[in-house]
C-alpha atoms as a PDB file:
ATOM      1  CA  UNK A   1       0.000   0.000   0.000  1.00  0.00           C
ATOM      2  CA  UNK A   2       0.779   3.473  -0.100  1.00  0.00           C
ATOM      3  CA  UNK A   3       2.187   5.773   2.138  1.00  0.00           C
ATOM      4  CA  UNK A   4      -0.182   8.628   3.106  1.00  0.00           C
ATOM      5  CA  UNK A   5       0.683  12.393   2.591  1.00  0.00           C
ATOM      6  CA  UNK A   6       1.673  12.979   6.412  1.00  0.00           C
ATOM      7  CA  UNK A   7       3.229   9.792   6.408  1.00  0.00           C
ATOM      8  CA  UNK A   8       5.623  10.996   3.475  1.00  0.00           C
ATOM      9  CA  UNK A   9       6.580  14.223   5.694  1.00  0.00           C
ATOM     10  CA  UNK A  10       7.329  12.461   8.729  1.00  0.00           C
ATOM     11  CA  UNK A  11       9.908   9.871   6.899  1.00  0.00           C
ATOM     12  CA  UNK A  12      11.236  12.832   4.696  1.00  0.00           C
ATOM     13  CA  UNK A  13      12.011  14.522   8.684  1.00  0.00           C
ATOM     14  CA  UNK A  14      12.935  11.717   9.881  1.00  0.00           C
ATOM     15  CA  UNK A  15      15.437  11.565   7.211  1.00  0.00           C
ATOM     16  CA  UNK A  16      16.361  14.723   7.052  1.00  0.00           C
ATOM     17  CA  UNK A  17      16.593  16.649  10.463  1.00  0.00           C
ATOM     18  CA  UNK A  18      16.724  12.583  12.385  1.00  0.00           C
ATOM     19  CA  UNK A  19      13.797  13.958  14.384  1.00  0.00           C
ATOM     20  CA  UNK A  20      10.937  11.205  14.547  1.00  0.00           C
ATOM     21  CA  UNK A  21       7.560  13.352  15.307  1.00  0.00           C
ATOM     22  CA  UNK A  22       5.802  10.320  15.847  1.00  0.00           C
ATOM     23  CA  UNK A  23       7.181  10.217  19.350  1.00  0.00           C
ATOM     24  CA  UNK A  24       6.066  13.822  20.153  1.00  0.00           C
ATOM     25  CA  UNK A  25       2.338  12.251  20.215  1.00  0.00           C
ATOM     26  CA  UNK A  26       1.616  11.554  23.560  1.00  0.00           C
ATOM     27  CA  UNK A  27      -1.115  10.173  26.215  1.00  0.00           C
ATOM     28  CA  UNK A  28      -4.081  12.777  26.389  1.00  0.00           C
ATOM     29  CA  UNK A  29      -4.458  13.703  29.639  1.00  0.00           C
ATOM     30  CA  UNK A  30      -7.774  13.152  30.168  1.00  0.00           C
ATOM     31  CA  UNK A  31     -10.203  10.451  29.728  1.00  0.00           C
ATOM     32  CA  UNK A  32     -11.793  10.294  26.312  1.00  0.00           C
ATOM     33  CA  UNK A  33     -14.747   7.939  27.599  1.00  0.00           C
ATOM     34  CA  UNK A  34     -16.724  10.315  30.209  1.00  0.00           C
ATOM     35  CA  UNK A  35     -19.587  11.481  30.096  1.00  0.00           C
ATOM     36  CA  UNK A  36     -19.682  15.130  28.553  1.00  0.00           C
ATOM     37  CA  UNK A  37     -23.303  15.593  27.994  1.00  0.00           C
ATOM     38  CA  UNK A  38     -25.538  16.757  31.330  1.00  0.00           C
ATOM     39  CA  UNK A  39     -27.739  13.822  32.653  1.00  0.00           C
ATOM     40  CA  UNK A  40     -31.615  14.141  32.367  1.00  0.00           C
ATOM     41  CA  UNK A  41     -31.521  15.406  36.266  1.00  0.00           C
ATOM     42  CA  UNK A  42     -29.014  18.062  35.555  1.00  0.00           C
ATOM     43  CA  UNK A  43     -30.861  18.958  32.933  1.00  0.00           C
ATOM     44  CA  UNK A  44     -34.261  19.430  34.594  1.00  0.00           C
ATOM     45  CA  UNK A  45     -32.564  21.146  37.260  1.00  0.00           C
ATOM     46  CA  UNK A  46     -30.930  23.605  35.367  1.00  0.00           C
ATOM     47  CA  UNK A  47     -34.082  24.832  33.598  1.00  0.00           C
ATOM     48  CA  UNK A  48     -35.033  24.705  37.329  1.00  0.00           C
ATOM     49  CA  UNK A  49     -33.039  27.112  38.809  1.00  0.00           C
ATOM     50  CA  UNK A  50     -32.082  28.841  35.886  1.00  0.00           C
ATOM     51  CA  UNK A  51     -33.612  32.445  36.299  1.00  0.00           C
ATOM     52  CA  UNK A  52     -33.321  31.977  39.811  1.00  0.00           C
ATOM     53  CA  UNK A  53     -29.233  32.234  40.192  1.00  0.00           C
ATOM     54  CA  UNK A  54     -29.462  35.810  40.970  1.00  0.00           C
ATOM     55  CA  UNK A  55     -31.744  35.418  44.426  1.00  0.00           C
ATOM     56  CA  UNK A  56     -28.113  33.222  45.325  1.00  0.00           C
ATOM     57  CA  UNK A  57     -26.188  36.329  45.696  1.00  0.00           C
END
């Protein structure tokens, strides 16, 4: 198969400079698997308390 574009640039670096960028990728630091998106309670409660934040103060 053929190599891909980005491929190509990091051999041609790799060749050239001796740098090898595909060991600058690292670990993200965070979890990619949690859950990002409110639950149905935290919804409800923010259209709950939503005009009420000031009365907080």
């Amino acid at each position: 198969m053929a190599n891909s574009g980005a491929k190509k640039k990091r051999l041609a670096k790799l060749r050239e400079e001796g740098k090898d960028m595909a060991l600058q990728r690292g670990e993200v630091p965070f979890s990619t698997h949690e859950r990002v998106t409110k639950t149905k309670q935290e919804t409800i409660d923010n259209m709950y308390k939503k005009y009420k934040k000031h009365f907080q103060e």
